[in-house]
PDB file of N, CA and C in Angstrom:
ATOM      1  N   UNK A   1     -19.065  15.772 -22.511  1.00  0.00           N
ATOM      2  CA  UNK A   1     -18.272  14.672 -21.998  1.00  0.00           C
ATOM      3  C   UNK A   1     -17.198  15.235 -21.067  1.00  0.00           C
ATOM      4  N   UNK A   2     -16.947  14.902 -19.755  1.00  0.00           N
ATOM      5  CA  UNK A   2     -16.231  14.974 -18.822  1.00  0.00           C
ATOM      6  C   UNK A   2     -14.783  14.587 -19.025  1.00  0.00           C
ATOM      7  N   UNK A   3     -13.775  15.151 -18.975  1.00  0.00           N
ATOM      8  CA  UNK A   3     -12.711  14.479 -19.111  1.00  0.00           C
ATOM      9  C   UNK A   3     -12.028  13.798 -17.691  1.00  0.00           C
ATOM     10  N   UNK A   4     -10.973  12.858 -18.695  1.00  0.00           N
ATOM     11  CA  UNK A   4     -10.480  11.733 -17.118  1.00  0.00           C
ATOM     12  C   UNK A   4     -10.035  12.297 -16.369  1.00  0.00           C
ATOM     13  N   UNK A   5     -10.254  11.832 -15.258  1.00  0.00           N
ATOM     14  CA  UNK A   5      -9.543  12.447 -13.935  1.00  0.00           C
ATOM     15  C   UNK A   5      -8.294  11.612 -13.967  1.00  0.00           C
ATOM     16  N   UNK A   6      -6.898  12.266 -13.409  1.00  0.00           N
ATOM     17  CA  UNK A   6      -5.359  11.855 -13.416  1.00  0.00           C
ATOM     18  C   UNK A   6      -5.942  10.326 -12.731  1.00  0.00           C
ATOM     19  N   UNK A   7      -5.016   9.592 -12.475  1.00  0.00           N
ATOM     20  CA  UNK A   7      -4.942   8.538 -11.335  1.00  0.00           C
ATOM     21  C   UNK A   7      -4.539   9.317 -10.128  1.00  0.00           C
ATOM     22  N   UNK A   8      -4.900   8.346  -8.915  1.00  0.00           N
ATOM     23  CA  UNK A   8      -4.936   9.297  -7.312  1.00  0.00           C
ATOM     24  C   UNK A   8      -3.316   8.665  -7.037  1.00  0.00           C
ATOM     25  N   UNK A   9      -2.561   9.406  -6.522  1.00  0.00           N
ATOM     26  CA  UNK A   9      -1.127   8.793  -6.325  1.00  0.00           C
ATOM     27  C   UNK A   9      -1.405   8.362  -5.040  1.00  0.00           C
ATOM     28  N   UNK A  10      -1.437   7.636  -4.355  1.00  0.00           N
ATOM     29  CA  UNK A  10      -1.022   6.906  -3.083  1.00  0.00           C
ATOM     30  C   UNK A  10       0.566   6.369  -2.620  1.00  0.00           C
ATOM     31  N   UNK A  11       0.933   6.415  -1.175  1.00  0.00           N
ATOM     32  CA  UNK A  11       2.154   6.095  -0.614  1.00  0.00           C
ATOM     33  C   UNK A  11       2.210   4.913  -0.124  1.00  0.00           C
ATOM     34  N   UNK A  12       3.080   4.475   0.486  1.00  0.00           N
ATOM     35  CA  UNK A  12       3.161   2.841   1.012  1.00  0.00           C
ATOM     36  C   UNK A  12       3.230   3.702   2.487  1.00  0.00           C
ATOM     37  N   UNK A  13       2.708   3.013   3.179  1.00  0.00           N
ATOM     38  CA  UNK A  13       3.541   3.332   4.829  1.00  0.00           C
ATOM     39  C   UNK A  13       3.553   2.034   5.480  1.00  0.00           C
ATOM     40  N   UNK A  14       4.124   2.180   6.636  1.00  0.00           N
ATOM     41  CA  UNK A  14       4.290   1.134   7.365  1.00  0.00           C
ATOM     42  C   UNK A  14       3.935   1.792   9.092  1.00  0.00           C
ATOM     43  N   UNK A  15       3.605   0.468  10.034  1.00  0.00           N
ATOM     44  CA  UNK A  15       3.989   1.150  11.383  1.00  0.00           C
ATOM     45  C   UNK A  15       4.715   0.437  11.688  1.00  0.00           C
ATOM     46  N   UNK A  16       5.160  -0.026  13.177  1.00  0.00           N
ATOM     47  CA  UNK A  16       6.180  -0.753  13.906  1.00  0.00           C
ATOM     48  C   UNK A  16       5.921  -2.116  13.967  1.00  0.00           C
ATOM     49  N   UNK A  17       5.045  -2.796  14.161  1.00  0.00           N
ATOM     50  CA  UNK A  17       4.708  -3.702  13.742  1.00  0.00           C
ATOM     51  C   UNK A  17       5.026  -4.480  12.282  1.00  0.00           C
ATOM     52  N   UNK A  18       5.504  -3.896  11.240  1.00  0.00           N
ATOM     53  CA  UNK A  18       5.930  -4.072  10.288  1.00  0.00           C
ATOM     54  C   UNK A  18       4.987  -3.915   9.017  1.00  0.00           C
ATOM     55  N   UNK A  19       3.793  -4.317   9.876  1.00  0.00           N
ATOM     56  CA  UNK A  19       2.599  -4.270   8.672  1.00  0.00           C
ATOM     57  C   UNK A  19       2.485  -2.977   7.660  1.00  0.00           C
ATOM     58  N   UNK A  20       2.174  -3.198   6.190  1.00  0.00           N
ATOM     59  CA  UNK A  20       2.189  -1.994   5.127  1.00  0.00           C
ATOM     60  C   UNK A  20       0.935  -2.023   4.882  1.00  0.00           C
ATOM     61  N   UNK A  21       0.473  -0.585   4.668  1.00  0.00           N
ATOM     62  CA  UNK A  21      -0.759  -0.516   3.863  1.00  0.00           C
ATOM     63  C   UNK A  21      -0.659   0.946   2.646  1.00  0.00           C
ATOM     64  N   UNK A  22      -1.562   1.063   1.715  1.00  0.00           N
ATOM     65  CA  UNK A  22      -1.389   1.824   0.896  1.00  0.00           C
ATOM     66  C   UNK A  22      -2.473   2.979   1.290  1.00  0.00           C
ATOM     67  N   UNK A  23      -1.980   4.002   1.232  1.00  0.00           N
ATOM     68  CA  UNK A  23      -2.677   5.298   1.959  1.00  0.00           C
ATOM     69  C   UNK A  23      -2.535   6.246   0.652  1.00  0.00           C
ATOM     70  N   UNK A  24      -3.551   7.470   0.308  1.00  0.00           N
ATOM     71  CA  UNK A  24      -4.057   8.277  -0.470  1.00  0.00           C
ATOM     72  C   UNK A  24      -3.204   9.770  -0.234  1.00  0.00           C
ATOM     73  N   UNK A  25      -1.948   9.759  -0.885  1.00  0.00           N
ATOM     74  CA  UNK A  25      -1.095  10.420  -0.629  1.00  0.00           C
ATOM     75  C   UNK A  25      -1.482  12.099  -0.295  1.00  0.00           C
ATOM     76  N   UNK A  26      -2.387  12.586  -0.814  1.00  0.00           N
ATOM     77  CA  UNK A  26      -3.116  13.492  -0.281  1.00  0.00           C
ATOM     78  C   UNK A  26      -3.857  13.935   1.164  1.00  0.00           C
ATOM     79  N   UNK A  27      -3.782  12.589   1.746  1.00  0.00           N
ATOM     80  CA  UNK A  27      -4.065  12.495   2.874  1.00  0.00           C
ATOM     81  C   UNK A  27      -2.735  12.482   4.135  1.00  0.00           C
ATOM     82  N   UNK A  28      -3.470  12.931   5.093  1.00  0.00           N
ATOM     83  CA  UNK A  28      -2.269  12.751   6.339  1.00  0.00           C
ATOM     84  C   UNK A  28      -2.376  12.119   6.946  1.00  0.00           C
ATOM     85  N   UNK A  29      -0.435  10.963   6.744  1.00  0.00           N
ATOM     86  CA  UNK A  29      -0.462   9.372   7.450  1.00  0.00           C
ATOM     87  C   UNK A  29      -0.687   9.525   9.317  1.00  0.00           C
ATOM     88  N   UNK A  30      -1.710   8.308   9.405  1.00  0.00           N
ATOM     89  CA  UNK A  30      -2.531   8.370  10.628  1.00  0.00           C
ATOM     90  C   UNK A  30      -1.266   7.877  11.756  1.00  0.00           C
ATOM     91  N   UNK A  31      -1.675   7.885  12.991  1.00  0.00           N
ATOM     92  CA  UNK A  31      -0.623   8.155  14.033  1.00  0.00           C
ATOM     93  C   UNK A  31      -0.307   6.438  14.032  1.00  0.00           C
ATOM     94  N   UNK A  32       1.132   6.479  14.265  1.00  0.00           N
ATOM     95  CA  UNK A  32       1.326   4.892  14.165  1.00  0.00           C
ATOM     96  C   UNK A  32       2.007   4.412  12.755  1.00  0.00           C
ATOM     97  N   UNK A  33       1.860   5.666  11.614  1.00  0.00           N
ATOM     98  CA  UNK A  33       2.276   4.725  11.163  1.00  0.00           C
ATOM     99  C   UNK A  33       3.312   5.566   9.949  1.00  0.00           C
ATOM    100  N   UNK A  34       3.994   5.296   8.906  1.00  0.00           N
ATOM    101  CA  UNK A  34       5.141   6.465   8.838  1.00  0.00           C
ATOM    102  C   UNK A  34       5.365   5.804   6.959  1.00  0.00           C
ATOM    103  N   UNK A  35       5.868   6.877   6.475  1.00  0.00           N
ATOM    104  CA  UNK A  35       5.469   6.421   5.080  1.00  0.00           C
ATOM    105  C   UNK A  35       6.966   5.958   4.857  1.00  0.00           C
ATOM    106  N   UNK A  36       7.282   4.904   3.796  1.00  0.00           N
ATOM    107  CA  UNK A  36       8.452   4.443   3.339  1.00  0.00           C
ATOM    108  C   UNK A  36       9.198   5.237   2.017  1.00  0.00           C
ATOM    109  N   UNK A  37       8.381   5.814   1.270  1.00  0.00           N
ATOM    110  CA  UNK A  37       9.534   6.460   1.082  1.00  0.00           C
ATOM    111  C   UNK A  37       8.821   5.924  -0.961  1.00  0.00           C
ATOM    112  N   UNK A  38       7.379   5.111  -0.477  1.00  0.00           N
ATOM    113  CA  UNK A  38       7.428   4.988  -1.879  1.00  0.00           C
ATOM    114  C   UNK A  38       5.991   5.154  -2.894  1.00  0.00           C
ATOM    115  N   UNK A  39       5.812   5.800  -3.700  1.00  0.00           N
ATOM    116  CA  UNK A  39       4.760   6.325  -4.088  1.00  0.00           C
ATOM    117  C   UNK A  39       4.439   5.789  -5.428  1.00  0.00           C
ATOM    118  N   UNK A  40       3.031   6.011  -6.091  1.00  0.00           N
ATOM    119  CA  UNK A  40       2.620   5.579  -7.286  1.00  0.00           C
ATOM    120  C   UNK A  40       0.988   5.727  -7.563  1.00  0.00           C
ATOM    121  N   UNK A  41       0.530   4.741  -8.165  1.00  0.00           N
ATOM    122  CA  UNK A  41      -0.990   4.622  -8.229  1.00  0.00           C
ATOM    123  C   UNK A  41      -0.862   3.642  -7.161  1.00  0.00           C
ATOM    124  N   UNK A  42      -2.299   3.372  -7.213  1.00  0.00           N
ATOM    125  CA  UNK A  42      -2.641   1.859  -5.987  1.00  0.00           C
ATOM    126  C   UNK A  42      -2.164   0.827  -6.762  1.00  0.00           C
ATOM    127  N   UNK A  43      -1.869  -0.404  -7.936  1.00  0.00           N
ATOM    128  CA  UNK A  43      -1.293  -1.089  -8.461  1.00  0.00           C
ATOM    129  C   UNK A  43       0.043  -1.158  -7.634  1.00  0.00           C
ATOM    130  N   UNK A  44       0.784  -0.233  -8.421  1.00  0.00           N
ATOM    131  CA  UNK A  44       1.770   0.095  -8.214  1.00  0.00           C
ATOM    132  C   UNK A  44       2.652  -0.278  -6.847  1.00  0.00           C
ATOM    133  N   UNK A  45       2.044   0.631  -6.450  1.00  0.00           N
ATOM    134  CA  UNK A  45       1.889   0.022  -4.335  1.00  0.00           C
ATOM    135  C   UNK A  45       1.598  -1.041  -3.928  1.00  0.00           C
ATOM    136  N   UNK A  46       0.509  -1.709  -4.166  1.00  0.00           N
ATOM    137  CA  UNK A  46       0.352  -2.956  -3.773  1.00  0.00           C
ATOM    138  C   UNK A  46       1.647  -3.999  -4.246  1.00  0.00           C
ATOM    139  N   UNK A  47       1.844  -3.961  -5.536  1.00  0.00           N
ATOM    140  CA  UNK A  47       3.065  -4.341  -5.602  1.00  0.00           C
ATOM    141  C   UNK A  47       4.613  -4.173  -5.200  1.00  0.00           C
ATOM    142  N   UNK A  48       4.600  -3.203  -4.523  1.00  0.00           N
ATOM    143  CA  UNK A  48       5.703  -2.494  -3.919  1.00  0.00           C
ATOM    144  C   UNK A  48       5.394  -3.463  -2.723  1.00  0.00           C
ATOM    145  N   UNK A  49       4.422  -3.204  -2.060  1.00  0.00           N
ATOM    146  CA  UNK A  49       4.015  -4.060  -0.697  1.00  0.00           C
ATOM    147  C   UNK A  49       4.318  -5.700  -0.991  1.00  0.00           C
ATOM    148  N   UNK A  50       3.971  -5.906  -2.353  1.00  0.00           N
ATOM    149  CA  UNK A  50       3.668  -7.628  -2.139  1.00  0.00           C
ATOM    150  C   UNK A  50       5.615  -7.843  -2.405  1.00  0.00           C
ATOM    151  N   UNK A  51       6.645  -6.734  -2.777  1.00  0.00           N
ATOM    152  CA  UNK A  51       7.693  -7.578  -2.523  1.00  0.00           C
ATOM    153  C   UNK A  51       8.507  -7.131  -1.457  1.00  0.00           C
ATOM    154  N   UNK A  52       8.273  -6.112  -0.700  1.00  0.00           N
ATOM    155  CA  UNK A  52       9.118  -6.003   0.554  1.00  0.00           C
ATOM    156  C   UNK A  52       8.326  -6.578   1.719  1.00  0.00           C
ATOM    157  N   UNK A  53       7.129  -7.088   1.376  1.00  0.00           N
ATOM    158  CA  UNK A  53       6.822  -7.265   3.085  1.00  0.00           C
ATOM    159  C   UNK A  53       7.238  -9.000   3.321  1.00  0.00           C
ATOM    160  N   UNK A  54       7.840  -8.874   4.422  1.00  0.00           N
ATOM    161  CA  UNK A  54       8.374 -10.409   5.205  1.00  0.00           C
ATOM    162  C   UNK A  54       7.481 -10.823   5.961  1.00  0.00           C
ATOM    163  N   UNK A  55       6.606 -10.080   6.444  1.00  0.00           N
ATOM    164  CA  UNK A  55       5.665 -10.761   7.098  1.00  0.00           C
ATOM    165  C   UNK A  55       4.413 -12.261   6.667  1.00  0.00           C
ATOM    166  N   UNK A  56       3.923 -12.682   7.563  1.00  0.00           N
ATOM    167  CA  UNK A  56       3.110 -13.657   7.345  1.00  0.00           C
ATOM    168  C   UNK A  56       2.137 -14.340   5.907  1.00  0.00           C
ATOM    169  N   UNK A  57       1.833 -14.561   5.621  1.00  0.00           N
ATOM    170  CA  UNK A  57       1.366 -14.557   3.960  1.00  0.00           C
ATOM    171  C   UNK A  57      -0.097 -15.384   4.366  1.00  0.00           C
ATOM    172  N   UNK A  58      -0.994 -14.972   3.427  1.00  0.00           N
ATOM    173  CA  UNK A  58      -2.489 -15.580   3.665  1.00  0.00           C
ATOM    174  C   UNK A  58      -1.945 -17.027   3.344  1.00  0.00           C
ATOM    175  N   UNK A  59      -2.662 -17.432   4.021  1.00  0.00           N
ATOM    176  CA  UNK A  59      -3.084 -19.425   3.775  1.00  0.00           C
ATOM    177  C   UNK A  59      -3.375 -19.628   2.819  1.00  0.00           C
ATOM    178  N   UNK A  60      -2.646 -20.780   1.745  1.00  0.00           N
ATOM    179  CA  UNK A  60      -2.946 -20.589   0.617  1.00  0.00           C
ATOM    180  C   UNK A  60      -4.279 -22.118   0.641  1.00  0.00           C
ATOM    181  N   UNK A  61      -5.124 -22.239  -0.005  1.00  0.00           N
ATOM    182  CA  UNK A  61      -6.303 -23.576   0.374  1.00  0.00           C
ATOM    183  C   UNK A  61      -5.612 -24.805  -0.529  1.00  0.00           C
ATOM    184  N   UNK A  62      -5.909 -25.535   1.138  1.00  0.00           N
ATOM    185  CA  UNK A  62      -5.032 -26.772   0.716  1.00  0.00           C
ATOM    186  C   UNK A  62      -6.061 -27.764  -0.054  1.00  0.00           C
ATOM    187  N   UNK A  63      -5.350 -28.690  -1.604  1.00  0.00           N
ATOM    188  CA  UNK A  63      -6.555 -29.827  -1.711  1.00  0.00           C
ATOM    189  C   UNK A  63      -7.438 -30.170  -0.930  1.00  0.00           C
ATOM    190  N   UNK A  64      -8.011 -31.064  -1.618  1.00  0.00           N
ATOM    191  CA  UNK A  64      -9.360 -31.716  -1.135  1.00  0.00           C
ATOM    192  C   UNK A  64      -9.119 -32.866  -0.560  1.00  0.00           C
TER     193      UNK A  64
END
């Protein structure tokens, strides 16, 4: 039996545009865009993202 692998830590970044996405902290952030400063699992991040970003929000579906 194999044992668990850690969780992958990922960063938040952002570019100028404002838009965030969650990037594989092991990796090097692509041109454009610059990390904030905040790290975790992917959960983690996404939630980091869902409360600082001001930007636009999906359409939520209106009744019928």
């Amino acid at each position: 039996m194999s044992e668990p692998r850690p969780p992958e830590t990922y960063t938040v970044v952002v570019n100028d545009a404002g838009q965030y996405s969650v990037w594989p902290a092991h990796r090097a952030v692509p041109g454009g865009w610059r990390e904030t400063g905040f790290r975790g699992d992917r959960d983690s991040c996404l939630d980091h993202v869902e409360n600082v970003w001001e930007g636009p929000r999906p359409a939520t579906p209106r009744p019928a």
